[in-house]
N, C-alpha and C. Protein backbone atom coordinates (compact mmCIF):
# COMPACT_ATOMS: atom_id res chain seq x y z
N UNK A 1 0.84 -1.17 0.00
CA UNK A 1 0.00 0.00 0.00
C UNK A 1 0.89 1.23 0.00
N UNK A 2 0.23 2.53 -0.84
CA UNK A 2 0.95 3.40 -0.89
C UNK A 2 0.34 4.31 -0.11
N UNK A 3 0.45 5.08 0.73
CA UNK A 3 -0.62 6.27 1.58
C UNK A 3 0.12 7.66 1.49
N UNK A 4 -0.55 8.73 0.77
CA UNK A 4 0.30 10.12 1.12
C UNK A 4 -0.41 11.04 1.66
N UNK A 5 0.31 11.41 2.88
CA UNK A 5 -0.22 11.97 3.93
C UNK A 5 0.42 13.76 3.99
N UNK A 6 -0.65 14.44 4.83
CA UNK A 6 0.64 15.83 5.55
C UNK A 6 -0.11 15.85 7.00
N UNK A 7 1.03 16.78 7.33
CA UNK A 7 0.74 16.75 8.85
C UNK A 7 -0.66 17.72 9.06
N UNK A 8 -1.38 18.33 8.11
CA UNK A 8 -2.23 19.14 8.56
C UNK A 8 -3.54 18.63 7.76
N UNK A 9 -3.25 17.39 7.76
CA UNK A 9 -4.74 16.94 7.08
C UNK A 9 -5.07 15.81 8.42
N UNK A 10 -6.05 16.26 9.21
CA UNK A 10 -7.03 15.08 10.14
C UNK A 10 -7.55 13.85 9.58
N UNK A 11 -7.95 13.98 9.00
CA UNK A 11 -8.55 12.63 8.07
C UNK A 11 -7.00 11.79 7.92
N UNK A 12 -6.08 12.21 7.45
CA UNK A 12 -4.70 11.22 7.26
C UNK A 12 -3.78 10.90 8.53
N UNK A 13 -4.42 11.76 9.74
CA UNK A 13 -4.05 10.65 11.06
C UNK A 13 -5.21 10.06 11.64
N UNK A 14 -6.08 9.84 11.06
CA UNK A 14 -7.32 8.75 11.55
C UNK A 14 -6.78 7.64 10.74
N UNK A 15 -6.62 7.87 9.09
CA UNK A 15 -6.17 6.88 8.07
C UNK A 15 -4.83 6.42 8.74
N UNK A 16 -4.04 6.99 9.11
CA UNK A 16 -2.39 6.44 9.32
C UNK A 16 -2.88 5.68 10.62
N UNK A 17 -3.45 5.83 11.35
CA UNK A 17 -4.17 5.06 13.03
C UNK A 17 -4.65 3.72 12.57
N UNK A 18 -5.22 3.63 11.59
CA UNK A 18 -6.24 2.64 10.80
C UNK A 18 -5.28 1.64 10.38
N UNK A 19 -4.11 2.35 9.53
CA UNK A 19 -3.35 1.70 8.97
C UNK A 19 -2.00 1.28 9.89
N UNK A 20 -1.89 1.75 10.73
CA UNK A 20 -0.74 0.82 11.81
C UNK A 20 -1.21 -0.33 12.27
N UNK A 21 -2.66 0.10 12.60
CA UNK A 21 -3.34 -1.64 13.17
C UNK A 21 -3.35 -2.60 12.28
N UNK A 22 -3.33 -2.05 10.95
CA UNK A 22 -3.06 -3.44 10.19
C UNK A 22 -1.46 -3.76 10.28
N UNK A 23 -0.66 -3.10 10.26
CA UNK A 23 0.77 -3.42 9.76
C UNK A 23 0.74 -4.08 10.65
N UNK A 24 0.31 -3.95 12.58
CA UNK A 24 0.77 -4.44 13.59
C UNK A 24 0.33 -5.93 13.29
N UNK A 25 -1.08 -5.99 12.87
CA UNK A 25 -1.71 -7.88 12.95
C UNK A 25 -1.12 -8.54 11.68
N UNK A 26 -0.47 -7.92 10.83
CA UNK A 26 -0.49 -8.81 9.51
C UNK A 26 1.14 -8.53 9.55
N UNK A 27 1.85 -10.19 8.89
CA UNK A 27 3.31 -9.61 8.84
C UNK A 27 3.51 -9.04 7.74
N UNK A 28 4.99 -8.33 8.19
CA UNK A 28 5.81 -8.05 6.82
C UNK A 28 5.54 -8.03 5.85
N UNK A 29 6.18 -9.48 5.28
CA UNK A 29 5.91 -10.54 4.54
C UNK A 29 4.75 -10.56 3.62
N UNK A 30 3.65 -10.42 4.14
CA UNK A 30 2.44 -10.35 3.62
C UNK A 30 1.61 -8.81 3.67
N UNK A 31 1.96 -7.83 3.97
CA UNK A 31 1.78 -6.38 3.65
C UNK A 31 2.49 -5.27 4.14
N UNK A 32 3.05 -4.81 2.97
CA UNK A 32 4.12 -3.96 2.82
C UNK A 32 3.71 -2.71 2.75
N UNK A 33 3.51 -1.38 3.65
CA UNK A 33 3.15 -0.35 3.51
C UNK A 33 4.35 0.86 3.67
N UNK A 34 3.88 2.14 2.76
CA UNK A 34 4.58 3.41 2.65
C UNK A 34 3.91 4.36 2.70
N UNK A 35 4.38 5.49 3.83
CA UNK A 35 3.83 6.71 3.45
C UNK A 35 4.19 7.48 3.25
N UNK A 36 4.03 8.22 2.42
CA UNK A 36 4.26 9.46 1.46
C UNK A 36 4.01 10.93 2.13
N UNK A 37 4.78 11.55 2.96
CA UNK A 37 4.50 13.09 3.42
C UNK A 37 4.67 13.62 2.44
N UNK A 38 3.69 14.66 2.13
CA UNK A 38 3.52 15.52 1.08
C UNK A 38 3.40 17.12 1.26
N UNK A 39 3.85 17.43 2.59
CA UNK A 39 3.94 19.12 3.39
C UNK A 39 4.85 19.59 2.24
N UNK A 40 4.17 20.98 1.84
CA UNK A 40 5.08 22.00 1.23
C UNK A 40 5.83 22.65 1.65
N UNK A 41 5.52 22.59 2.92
CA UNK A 41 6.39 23.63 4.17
C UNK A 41 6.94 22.07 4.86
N UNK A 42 8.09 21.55 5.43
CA UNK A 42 8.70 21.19 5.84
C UNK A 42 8.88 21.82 7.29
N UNK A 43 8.32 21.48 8.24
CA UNK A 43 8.57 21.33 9.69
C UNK A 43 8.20 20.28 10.49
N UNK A 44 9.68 20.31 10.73
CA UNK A 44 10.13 18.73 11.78
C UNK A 44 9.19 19.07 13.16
N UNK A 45 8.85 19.60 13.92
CA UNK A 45 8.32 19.73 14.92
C UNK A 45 7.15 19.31 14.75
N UNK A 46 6.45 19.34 13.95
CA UNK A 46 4.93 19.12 12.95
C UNK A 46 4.88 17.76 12.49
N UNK A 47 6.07 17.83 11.94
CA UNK A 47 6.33 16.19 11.41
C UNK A 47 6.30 14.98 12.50
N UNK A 48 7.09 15.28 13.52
CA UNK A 48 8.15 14.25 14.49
C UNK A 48 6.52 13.80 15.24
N UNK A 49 5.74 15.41 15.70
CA UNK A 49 4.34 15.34 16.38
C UNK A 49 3.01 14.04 15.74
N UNK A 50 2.79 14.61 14.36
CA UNK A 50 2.52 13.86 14.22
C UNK A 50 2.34 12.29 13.68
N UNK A 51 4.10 12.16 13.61
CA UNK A 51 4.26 10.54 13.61
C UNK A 51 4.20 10.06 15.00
N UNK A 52 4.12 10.88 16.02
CA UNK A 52 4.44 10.24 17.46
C UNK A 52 2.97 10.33 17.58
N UNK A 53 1.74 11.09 17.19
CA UNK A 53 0.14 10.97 17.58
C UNK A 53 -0.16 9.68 16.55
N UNK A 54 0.35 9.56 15.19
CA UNK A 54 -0.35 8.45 14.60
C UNK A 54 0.30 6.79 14.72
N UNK A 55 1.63 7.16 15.80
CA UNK A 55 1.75 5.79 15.73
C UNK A 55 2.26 5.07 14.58
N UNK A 56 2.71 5.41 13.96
CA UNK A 56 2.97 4.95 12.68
C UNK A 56 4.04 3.76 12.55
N UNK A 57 3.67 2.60 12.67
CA UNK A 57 4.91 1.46 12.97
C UNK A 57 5.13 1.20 11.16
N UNK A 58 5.19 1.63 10.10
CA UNK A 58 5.52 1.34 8.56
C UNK A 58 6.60 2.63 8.37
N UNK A 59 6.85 2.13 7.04
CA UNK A 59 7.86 2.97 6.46
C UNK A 59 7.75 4.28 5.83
N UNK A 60 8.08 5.68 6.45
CA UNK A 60 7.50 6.77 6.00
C UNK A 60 8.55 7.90 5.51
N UNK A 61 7.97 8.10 4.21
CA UNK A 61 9.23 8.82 3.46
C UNK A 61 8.72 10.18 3.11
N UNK A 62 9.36 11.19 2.52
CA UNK A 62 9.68 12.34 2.27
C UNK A 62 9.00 12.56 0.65
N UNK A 63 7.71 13.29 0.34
CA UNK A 63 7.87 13.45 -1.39
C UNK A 63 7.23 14.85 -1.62
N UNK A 64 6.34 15.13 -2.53
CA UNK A 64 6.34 15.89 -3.10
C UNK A 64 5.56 15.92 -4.41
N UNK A 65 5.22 17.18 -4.79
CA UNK A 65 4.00 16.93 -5.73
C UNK A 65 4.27 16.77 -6.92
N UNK A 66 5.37 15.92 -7.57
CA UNK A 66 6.17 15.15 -7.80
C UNK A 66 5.65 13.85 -7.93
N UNK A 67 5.99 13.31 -6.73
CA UNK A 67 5.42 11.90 -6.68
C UNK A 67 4.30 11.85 -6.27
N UNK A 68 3.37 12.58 -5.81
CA UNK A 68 1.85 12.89 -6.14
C UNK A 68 1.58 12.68 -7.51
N UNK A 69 1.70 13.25 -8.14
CA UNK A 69 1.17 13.22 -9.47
C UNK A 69 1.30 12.22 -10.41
N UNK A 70 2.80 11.30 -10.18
CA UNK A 70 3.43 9.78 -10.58
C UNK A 70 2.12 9.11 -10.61
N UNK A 71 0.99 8.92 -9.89
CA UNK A 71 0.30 8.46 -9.19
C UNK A 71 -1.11 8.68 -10.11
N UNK A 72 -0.92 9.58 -11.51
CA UNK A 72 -1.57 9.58 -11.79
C UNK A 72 -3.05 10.82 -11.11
N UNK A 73 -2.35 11.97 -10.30
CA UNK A 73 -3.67 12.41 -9.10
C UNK A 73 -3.30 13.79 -9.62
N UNK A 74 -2.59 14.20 -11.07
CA UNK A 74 -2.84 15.96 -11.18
C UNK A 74 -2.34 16.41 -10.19
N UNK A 75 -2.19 17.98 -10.32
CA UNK A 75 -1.21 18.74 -9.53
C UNK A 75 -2.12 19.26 -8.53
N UNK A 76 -3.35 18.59 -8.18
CA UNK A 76 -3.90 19.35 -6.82
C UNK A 76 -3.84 18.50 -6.02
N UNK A 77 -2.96 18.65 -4.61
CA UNK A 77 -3.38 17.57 -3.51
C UNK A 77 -4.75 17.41 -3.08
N UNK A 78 -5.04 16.45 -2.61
CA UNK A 78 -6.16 16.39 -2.11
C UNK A 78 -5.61 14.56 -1.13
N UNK A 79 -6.14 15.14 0.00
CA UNK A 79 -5.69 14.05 0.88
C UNK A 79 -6.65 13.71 1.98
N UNK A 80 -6.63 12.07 2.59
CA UNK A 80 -5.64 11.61 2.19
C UNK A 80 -6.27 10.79 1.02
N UNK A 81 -4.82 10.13 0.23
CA UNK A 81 -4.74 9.27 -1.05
C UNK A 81 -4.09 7.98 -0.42
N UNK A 82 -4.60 6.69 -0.53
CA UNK A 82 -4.27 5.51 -0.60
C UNK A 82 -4.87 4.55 -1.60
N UNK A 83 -3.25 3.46 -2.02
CA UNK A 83 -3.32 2.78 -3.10
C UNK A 83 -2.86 1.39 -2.55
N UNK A 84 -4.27 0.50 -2.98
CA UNK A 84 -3.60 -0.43 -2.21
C UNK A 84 -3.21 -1.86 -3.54
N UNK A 85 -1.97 -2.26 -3.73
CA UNK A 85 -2.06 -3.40 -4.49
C UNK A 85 -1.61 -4.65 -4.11
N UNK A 86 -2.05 -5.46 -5.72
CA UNK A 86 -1.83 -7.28 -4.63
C UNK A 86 -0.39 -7.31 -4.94
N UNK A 87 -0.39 -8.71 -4.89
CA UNK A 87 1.06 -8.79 -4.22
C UNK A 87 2.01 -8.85 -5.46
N UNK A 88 1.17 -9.13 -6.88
CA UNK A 88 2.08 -8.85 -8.16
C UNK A 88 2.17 -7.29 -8.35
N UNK A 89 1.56 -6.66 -7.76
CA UNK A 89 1.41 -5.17 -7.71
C UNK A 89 0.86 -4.38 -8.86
N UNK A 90 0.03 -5.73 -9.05
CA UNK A 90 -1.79 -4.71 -9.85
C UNK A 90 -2.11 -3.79 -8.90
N UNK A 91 -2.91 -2.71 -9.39
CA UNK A 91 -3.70 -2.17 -8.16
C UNK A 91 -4.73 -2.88 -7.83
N UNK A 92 -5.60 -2.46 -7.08
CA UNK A 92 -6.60 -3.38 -6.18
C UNK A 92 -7.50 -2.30 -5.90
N UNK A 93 -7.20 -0.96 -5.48
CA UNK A 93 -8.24 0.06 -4.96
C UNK A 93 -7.40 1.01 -5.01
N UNK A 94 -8.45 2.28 -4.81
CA UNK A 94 -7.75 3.81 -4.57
C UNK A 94 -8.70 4.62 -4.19
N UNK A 95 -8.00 5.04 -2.99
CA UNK A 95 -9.09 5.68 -1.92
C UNK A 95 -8.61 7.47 -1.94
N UNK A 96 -9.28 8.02 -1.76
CA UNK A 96 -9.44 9.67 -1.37
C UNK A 96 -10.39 10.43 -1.29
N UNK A 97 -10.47 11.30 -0.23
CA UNK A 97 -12.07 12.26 0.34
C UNK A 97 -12.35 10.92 1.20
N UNK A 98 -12.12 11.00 2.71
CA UNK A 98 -12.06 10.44 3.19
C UNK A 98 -13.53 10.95 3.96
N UNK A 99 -14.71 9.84 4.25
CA UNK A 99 -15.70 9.67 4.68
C UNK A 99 -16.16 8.85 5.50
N UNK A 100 -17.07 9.02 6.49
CA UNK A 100 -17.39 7.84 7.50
C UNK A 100 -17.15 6.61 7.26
N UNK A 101 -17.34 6.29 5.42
CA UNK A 101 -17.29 4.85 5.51
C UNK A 101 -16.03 4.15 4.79
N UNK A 102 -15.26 5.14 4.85
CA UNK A 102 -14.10 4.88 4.11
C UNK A 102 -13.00 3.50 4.46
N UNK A 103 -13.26 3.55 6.35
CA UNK A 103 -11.91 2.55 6.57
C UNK A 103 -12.47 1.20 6.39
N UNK A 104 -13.87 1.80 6.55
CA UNK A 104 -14.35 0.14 6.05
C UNK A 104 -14.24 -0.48 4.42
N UNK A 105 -14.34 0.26 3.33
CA UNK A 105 -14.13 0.00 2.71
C UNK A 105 -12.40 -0.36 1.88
N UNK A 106 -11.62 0.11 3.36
CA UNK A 106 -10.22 -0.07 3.08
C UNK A 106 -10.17 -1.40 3.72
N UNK A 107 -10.70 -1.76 4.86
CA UNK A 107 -10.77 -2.71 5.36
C UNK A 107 -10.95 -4.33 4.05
N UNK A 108 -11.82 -3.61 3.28
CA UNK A 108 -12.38 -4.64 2.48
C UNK A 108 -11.53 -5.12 1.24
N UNK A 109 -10.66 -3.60 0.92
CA UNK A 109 -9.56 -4.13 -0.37
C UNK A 109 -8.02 -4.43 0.38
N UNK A 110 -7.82 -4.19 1.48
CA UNK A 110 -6.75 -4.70 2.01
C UNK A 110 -7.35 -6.48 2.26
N UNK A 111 -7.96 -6.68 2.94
CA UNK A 111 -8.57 -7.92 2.86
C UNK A 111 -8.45 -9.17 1.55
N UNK A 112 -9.17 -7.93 0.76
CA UNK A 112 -9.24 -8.67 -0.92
C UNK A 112 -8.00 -9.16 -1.66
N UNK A 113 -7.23 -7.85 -1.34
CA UNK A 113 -5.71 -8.09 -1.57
C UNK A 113 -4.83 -9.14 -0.96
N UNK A 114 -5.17 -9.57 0.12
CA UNK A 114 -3.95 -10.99 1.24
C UNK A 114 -4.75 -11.68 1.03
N UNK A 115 -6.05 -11.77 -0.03
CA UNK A 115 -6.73 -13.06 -0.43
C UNK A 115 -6.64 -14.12 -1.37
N UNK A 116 -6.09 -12.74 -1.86
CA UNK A 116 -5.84 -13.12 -3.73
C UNK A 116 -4.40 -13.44 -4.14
């Protein structure tokens, strides 16, 4: 799974909360997640905060609207964005505009994905 997050979007530390509980129950091995900070402004104090509120036990890197857009998502952020694929690394889903019923339906292609 790919997830790109910033520190000033709420919805992407409910999503990053969502998404540690999976990394924690499922191994390695079997789901591999990244997240993508996407702040235009760069502050570590902001940053460090909220990886220490979301808990974030996966691998979280540094990008830019740049690799936003790789992604196929145009030059307007809009967050958060998660991509989740199987394990040949088709895609499987792609989530953004995050809504009440969203983690459930992440729930359902992460699922679909360690099925298949």
């Amino acid at each position: 799974m790919v997830h790109f997050w910033a520190t000033w979007c709420a919805p992407c530390l409910s999503e990053a909360r969502h998404l540690t509980d999976w990394r924690r129950r499922v191994p390695l091995d079997r789901l591999a997640l990244i997240g993508i900070n996407v702040d235009s402004q760069r502050d570590e104090v902001k940053l460090a905060e909220w990886v220490r509120r979301s808990g974030a036990n996966y691998t979280l890197l540094r990008g830019d609207r740049t690799n936003y857009a790789a992604f196929g998502l145009g030059d307007t952020i809009i967050l958060p964005r998660l991509f989740v694929f199987a394990r040949d690394g088709k895609p499987r889903a792609a989530f953004g505009r995050y809504d009440g019923g969203t983690l459930g339906r992440i729930d359902r292609a992460i699922a679909d994905a360690l099925a298949g």
